[in-house]
N, C-alpha and C. Protein backbone atom coordinates (compact mmCIF):
# COMPACT_ATOMS: atom_id res chain seq x y z
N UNK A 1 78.88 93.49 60.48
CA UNK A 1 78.93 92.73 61.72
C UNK A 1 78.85 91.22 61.46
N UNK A 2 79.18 90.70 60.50
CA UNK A 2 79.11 89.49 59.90
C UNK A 2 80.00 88.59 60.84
N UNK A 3 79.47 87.52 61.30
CA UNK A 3 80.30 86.58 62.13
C UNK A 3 80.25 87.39 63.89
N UNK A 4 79.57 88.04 64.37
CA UNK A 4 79.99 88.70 65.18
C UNK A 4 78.51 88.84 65.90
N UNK A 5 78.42 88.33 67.50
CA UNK A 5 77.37 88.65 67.93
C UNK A 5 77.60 89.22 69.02
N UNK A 6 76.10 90.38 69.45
CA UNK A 6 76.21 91.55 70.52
C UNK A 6 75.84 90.75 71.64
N UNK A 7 77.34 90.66 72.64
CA UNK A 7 77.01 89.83 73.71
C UNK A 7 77.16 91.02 75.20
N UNK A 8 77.34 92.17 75.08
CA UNK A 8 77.69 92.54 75.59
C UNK A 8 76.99 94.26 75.77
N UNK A 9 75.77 94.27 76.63
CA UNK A 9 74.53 95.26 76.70
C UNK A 9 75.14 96.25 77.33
N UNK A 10 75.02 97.76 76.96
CA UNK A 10 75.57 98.79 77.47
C UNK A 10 75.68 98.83 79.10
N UNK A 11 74.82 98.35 79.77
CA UNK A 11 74.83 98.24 81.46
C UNK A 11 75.81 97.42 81.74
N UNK A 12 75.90 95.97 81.10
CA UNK A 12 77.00 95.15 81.53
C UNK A 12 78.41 95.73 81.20
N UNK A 13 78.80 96.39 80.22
CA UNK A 13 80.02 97.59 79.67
C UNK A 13 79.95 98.60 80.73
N UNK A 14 79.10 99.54 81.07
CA UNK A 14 79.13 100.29 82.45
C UNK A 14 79.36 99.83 83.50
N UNK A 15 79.06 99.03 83.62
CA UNK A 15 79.10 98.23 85.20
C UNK A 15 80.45 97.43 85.15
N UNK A 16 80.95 96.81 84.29
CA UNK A 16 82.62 96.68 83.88
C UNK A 16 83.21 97.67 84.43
N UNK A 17 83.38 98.72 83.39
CA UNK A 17 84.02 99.60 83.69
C UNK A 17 84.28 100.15 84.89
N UNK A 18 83.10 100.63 85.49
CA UNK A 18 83.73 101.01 86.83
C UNK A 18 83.66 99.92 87.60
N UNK A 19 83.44 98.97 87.99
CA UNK A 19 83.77 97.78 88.53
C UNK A 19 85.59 97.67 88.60
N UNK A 20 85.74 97.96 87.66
CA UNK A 20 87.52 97.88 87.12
C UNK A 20 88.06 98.85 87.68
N UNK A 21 87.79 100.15 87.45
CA UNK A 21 88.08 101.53 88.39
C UNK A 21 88.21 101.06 89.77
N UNK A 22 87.14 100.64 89.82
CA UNK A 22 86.65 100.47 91.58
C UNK A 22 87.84 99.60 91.85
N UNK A 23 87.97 98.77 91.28
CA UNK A 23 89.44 97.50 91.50
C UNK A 23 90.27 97.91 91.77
N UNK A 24 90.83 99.05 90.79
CA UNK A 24 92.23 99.11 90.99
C UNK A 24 92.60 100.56 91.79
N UNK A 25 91.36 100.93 92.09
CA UNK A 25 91.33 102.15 92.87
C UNK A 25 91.28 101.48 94.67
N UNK A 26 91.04 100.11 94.79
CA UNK A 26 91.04 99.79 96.35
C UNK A 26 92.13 99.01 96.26
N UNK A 27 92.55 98.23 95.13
CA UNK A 27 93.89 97.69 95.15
C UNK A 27 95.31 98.18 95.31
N UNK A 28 95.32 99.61 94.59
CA UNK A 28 95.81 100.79 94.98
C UNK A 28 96.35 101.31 96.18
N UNK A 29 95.12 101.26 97.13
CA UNK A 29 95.00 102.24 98.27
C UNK A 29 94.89 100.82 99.41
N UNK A 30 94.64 99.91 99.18
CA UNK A 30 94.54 98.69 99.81
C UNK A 30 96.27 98.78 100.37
N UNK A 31 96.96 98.28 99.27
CA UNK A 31 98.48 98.19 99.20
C UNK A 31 98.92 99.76 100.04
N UNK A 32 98.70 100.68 99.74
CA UNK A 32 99.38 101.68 100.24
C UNK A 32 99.06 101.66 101.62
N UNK A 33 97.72 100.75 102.29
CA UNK A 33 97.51 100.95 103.78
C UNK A 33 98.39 99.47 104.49
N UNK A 34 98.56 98.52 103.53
CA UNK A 34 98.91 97.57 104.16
C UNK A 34 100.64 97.90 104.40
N UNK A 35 101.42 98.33 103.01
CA UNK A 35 102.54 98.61 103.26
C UNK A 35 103.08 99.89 103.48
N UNK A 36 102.28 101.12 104.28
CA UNK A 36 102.40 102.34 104.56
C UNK A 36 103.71 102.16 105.63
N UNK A 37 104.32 103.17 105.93
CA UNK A 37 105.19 103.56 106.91
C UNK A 37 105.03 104.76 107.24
N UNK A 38 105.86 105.22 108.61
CA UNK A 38 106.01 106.65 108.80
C UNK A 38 106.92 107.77 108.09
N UNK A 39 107.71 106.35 107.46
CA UNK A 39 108.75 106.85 106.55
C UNK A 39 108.50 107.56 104.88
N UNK A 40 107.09 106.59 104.81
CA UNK A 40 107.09 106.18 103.24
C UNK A 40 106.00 105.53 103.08
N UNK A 41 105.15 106.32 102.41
CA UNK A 41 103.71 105.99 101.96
C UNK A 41 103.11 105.80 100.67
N UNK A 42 102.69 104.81 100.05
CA UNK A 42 102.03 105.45 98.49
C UNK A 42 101.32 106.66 98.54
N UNK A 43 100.37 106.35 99.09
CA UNK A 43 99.67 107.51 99.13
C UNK A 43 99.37 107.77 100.77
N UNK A 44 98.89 109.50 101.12
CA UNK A 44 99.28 109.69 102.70
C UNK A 44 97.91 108.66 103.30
N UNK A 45 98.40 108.56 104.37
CA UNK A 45 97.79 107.33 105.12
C UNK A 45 95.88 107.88 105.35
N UNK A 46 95.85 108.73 105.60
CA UNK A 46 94.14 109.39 105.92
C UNK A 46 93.99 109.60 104.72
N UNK A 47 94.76 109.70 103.97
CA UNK A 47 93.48 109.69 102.33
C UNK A 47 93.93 108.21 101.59
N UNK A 48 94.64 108.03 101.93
CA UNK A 48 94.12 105.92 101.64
C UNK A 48 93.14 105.56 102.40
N UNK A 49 92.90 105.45 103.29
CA UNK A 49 91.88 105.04 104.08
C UNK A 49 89.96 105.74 103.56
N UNK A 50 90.29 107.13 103.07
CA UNK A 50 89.20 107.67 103.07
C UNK A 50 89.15 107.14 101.23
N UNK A 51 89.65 107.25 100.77
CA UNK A 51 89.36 106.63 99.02
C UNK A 51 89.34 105.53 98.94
N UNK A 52 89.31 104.82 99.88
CA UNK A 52 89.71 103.16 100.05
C UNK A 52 88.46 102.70 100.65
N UNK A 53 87.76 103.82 101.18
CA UNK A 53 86.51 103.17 102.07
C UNK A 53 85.41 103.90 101.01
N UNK A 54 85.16 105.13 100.63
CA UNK A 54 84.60 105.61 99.39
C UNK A 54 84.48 104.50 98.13
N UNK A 55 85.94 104.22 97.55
CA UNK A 55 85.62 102.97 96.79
C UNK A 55 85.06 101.83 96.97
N UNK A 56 85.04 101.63 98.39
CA UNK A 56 84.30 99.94 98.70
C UNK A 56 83.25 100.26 98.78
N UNK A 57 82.28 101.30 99.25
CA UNK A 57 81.16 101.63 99.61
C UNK A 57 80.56 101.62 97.68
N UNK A 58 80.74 101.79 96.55
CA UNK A 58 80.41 102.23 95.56
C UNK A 58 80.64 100.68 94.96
N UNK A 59 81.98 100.05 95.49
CA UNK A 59 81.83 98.68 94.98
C UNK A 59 80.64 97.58 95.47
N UNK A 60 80.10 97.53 96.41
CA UNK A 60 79.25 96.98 97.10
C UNK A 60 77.94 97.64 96.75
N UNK A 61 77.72 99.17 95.68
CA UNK A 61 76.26 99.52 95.36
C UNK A 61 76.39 98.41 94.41
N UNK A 62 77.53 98.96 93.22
CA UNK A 62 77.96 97.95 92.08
C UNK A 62 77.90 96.84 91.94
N UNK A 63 77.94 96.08 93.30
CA UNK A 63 77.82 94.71 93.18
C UNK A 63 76.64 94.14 93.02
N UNK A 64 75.66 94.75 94.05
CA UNK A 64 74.31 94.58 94.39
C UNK A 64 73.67 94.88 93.10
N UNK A 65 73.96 96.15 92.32
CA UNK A 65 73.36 95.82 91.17
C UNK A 65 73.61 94.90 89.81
N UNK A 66 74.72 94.39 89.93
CA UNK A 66 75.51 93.37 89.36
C UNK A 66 74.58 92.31 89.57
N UNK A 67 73.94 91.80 90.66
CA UNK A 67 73.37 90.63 91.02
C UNK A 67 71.96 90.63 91.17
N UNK A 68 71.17 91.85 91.50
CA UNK A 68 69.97 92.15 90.99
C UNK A 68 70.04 91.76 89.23
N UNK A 69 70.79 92.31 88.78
CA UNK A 69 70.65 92.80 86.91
C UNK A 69 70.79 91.06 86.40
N UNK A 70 71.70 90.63 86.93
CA UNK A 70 71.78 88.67 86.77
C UNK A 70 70.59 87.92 86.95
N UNK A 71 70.00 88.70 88.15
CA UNK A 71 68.82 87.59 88.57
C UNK A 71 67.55 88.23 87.84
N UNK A 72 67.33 89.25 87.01
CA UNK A 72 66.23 89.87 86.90
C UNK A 72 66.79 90.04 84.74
N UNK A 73 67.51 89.65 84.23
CA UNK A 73 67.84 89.75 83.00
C UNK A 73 68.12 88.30 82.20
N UNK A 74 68.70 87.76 81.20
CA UNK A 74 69.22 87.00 80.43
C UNK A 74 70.57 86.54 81.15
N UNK A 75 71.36 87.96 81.71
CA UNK A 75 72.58 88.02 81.41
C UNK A 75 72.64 86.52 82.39
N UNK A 76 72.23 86.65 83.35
CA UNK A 76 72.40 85.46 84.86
C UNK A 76 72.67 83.96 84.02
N UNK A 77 71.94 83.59 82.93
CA UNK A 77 71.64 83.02 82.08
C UNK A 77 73.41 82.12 81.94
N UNK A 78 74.55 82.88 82.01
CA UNK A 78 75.69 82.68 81.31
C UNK A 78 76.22 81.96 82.58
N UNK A 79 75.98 82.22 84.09
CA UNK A 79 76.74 81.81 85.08
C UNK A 79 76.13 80.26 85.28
N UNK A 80 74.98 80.49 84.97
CA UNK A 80 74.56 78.28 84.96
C UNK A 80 75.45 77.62 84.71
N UNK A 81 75.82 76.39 85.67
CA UNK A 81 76.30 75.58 84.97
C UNK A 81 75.78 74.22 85.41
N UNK A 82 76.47 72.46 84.62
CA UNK A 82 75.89 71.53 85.27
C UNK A 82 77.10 70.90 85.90
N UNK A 83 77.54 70.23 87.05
CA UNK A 83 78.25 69.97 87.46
C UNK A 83 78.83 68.79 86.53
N UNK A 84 78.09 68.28 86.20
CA UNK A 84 78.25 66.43 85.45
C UNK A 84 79.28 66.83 84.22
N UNK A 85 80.29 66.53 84.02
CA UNK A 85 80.90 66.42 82.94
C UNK A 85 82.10 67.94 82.91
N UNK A 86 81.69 68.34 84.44
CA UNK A 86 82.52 69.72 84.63
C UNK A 86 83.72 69.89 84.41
N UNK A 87 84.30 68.71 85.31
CA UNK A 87 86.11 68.57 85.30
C UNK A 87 86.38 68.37 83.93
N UNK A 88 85.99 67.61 83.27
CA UNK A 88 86.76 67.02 81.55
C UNK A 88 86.11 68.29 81.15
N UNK A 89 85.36 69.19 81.25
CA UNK A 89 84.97 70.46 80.43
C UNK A 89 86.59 71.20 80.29
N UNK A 90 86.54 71.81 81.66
CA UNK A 90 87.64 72.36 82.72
C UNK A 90 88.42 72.33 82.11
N UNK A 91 88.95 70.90 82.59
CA UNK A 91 90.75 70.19 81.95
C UNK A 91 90.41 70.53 80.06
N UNK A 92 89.70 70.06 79.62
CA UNK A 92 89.67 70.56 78.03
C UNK A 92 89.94 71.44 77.45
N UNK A 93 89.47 72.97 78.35
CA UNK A 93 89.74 74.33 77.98
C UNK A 93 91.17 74.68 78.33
N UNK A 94 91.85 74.02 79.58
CA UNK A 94 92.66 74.49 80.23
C UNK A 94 93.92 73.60 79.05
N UNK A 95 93.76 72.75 78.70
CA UNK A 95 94.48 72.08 78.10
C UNK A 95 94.70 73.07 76.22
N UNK A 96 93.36 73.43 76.22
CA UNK A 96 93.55 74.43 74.94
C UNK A 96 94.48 76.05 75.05
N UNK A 97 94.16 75.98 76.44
CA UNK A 97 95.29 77.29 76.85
C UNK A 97 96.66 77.00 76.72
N UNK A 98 96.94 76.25 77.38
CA UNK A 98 98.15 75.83 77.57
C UNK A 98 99.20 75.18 76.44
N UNK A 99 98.52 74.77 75.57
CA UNK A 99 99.08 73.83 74.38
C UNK A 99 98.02 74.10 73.24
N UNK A 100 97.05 73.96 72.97
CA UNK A 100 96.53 73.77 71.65
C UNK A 100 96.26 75.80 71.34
N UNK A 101 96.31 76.62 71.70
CA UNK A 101 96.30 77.91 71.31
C UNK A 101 97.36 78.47 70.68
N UNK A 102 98.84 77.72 71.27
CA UNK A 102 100.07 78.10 70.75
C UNK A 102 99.75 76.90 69.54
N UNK A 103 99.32 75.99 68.70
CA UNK A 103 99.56 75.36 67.66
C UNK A 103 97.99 75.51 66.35
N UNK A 104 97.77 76.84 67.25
CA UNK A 104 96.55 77.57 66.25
C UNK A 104 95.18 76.53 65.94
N UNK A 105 95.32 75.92 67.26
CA UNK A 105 94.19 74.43 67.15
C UNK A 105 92.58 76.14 67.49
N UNK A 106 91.83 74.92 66.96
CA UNK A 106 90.26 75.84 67.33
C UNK A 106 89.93 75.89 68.83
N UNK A 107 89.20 76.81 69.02
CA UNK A 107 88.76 76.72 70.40
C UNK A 107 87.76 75.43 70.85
N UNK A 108 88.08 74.83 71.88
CA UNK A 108 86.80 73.85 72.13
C UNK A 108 85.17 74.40 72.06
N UNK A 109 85.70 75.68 72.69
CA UNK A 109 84.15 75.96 73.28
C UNK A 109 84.04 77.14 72.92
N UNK A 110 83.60 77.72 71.74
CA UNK A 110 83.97 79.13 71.02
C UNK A 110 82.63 79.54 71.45
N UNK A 111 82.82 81.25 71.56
CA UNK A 111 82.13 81.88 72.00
C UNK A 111 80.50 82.04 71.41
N UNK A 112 80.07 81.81 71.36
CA UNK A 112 78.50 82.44 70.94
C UNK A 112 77.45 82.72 71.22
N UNK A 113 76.09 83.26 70.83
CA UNK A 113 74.95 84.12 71.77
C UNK A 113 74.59 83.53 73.20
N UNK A 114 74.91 81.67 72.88
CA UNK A 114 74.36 80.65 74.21
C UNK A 114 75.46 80.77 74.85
N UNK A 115 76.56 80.61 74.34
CA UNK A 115 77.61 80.40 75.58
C UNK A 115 78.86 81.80 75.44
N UNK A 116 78.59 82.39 76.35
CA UNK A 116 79.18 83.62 76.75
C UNK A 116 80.63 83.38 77.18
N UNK A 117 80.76 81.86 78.11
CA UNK A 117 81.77 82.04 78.86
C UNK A 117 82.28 80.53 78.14
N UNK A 118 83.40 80.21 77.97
CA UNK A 118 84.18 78.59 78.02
C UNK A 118 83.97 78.26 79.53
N UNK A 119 84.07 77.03 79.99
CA UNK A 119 84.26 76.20 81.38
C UNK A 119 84.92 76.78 81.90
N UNK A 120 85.95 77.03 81.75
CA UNK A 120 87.40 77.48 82.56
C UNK A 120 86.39 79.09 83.23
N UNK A 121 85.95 79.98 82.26
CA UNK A 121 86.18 81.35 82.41
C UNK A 121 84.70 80.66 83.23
N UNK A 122 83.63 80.13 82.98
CA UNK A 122 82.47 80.49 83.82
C UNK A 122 82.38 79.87 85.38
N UNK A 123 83.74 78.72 84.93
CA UNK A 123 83.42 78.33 86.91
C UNK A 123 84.55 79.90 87.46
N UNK A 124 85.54 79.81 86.80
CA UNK A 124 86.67 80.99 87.50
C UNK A 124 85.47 82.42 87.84
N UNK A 125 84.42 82.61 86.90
CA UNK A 125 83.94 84.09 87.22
C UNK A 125 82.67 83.60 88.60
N UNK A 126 82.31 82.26 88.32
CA UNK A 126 81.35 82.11 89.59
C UNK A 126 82.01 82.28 90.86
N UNK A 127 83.30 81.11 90.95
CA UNK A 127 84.15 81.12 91.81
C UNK A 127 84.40 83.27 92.72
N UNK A 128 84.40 83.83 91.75
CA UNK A 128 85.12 85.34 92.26
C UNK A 128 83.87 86.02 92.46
N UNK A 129 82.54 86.10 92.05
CA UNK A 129 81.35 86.83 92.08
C UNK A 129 80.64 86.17 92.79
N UNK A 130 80.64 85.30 93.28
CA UNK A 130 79.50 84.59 93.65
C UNK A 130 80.28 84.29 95.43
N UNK A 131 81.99 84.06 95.44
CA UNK A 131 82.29 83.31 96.12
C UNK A 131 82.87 84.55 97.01
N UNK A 132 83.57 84.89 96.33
CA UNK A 132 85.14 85.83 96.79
C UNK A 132 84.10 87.02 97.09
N UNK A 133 83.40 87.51 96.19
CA UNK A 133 83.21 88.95 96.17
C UNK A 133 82.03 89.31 97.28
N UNK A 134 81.25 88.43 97.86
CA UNK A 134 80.86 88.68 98.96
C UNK A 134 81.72 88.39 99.98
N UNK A 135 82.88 87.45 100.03
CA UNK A 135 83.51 87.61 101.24
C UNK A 135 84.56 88.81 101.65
N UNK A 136 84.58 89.75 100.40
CA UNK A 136 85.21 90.99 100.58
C UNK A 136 84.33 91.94 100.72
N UNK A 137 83.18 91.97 100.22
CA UNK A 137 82.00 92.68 100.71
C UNK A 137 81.76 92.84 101.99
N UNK A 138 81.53 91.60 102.95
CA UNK A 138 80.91 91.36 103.68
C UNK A 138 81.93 91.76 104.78
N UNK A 139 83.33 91.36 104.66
CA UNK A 139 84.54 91.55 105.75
C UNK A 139 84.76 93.38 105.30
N UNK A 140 84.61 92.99 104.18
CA UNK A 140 84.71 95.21 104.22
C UNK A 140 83.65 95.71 105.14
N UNK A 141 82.66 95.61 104.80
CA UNK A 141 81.43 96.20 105.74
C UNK A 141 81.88 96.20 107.32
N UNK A 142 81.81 94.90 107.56
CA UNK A 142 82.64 94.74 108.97
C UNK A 142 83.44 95.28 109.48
N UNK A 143 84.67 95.71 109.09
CA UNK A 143 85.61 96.46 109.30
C UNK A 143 85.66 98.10 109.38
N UNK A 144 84.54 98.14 108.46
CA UNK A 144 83.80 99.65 108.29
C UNK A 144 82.90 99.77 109.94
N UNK A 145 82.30 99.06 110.38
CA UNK A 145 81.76 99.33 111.41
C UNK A 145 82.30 98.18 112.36
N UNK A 146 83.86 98.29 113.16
CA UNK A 146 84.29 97.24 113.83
C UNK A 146 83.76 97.04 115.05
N UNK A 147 82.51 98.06 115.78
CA UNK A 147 82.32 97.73 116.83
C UNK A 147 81.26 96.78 116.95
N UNK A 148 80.68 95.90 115.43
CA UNK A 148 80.12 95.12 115.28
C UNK A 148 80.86 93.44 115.49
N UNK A 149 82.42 93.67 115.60
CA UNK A 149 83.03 92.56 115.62
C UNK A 149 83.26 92.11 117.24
N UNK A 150 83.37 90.60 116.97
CA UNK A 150 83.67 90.55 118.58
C UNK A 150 84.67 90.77 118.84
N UNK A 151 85.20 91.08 120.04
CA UNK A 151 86.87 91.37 120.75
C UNK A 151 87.82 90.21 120.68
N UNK A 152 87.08 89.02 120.83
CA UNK A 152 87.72 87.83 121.33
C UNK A 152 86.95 86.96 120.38
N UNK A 153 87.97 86.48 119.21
CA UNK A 153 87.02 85.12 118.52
C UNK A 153 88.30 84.11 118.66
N UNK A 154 88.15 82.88 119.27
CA UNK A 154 89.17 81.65 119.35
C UNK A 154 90.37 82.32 120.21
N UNK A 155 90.83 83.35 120.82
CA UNK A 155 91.72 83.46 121.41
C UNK A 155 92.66 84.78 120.57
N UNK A 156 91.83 85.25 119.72
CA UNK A 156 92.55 86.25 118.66
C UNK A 156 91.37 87.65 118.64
N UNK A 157 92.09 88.50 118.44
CA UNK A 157 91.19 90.01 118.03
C UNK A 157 90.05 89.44 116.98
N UNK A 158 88.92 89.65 117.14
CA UNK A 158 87.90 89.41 115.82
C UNK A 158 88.12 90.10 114.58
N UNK A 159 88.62 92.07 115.36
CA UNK A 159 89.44 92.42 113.53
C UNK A 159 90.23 92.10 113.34
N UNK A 160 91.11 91.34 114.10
CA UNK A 160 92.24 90.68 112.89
C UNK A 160 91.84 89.58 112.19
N UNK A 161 91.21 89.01 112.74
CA UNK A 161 90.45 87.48 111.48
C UNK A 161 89.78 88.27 110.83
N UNK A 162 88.52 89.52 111.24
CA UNK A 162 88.46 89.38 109.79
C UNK A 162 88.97 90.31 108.90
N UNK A 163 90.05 91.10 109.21
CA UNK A 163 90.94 91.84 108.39
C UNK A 163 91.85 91.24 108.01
N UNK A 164 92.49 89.92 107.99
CA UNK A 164 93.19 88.83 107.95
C UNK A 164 92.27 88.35 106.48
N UNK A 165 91.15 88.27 106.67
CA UNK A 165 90.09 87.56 105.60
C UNK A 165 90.36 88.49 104.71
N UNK A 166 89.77 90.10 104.90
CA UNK A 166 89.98 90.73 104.11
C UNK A 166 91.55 90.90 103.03
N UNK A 167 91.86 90.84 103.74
CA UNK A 167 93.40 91.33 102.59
C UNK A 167 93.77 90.19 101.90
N UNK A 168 93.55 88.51 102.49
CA UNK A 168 94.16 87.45 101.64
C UNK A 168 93.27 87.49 100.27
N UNK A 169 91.78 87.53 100.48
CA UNK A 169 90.32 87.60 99.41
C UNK A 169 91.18 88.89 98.54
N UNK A 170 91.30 90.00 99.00
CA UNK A 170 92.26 91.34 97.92
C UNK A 170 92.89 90.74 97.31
N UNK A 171 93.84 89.82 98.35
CA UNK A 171 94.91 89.84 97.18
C UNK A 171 94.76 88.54 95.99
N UNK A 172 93.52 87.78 96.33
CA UNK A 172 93.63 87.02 95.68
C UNK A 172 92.54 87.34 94.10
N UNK A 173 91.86 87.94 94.79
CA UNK A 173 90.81 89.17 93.85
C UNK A 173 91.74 89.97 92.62
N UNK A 174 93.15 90.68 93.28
CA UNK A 174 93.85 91.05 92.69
C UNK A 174 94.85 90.35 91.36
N UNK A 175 95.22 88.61 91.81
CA UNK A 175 95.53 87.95 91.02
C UNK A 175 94.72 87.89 90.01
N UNK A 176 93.32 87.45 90.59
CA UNK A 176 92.52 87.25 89.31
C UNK A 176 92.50 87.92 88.21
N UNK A 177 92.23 89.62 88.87
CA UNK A 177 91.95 90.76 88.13
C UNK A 177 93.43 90.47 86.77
N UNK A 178 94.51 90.32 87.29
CA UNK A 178 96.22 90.39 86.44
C UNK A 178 95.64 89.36 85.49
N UNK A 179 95.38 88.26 85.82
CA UNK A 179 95.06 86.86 85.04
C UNK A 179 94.20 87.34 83.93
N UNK A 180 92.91 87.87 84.59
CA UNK A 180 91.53 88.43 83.45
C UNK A 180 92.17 89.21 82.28
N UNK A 181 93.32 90.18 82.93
CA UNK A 181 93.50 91.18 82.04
C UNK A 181 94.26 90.02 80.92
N UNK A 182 95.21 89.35 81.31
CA UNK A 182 96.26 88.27 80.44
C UNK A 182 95.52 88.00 79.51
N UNK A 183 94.48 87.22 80.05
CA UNK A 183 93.33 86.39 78.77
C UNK A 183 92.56 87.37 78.23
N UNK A 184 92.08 88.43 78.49
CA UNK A 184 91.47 89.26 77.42
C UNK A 184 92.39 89.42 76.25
N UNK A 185 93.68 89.56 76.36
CA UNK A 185 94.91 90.09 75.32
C UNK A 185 94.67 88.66 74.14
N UNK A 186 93.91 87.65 74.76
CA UNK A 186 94.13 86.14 73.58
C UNK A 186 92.95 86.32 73.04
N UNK A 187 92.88 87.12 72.23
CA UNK A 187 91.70 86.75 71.42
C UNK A 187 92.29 86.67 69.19
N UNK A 188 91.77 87.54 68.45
CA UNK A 188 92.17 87.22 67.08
C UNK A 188 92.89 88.51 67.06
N UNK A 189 93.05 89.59 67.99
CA UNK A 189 93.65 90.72 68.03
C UNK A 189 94.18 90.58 69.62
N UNK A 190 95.70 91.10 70.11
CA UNK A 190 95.71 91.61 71.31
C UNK A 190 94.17 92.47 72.22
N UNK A 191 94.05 93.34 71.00
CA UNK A 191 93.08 94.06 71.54
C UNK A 191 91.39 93.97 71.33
N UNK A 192 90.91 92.98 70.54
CA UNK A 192 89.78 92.18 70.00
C UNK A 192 88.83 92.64 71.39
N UNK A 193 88.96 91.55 72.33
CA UNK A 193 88.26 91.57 73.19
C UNK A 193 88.14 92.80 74.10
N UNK A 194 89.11 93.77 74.40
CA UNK A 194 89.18 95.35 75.00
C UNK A 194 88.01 96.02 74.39
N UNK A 195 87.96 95.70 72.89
CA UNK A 195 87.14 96.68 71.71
C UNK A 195 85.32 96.11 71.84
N UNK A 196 85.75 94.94 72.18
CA UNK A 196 84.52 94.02 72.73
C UNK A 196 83.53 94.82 73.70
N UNK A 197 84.31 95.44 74.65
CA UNK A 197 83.75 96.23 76.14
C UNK A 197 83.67 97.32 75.72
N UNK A 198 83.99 97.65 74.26
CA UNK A 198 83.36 99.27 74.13
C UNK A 198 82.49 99.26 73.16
N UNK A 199 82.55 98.25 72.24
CA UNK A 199 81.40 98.58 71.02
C UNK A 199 80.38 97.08 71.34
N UNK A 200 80.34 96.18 72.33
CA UNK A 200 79.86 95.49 72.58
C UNK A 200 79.42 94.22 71.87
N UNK A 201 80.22 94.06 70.79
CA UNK A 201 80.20 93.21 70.15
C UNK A 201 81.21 92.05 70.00
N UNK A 202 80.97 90.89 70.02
CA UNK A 202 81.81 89.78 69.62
C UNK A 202 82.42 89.18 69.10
């Protein structure tokens, strides 16, 4: 294990994993309810809806323990950041993506036991866990029990704003998820970092 540190504790690998399931199992069934027809369905319309609400209900235990386990472990430790000197962090990493990775330059901000995440990856994962993922939480729940919404918000149905909320946060949840998968593939192997989430090492 020489050069190589365990950043990555069997709970945080479990909780990945199906976190990821859970993703692409509402992203899935998300899409098949938004673009269903009578004609033509991904999947039939009452069992999208019922695996689609099953999965959110399991994503939202998942989450909660996601954010208990942050605030009560080390791991929380990785999402700190200081604002001062953020942007030139940012632009630095983003600038190593873009140009200095294709000319085999070093990483600015290489991985190790203190720093889990580069700039780029720790504001992008605050930004989606901290930001996004309760506002899909929170508009899922809602929607799960709509007679909690009002009838009339500004002159519009209340479930359509916030089912309106819901699906733009999906789909933008969903980009991320495509993006995450992209940058896992850049590491010293295509598959380096995949092997990372199973033997937990760095």
């Amino acid at each position: 294990m020489k050069n190589q540190v365990y950043l990555y504790p069997i709970w945080v690998r479990l909780w990945h994993l199906l976190n990821a399931l859970l993703f692409l199992t509402l992203i899935v069934t998300g899409l098949s309810l938004q673009y269903s027809s009578n004609d033509y369905s991904l999947i039939r319309f009452d069992w999208a809806i019922s695996i689609h609400d099953i999965a959110g209900i399991a994503l939202c235990v998942a989450y909660i323990f996601y954010l208990f386990s942050n605030r009560f472990t080390s791991n929380g430790t990785y999402y700190q950041f200081h604002l001062t000197g953020m942007l030139v962090r940012v632009l630095k990493q983003l600038r190593y993506y873009s140009i200095g990775i294709f000319k085999n330059e070093d990483a600015p901000y290489p991985i190790s036991i203190d720093r889990k995440f580069n700039p780029l990856q720790k504001i992008s994962y605050v930004i989606v866990m901290y930001v996004f993922m309760p506002i899909i939480v929170i508009t899922g729940t809602a929607l799960f029990f709509p007679e909690i919404l009002p009838t009339d918000l500004f002159g519009i149905s209340g479930i359509h704003i916030v089912d309106l909320i819901h699906i733009v946060t999906g789909f933008a949840l969903s980009i991320f998820m495509a993006v995450h998968i992209y940058f896992c593939t850049i590491g010293k192997t295509a598959l380096a970092n995949f092997k990372s989430m199973i033997n937990g090492w760095h």
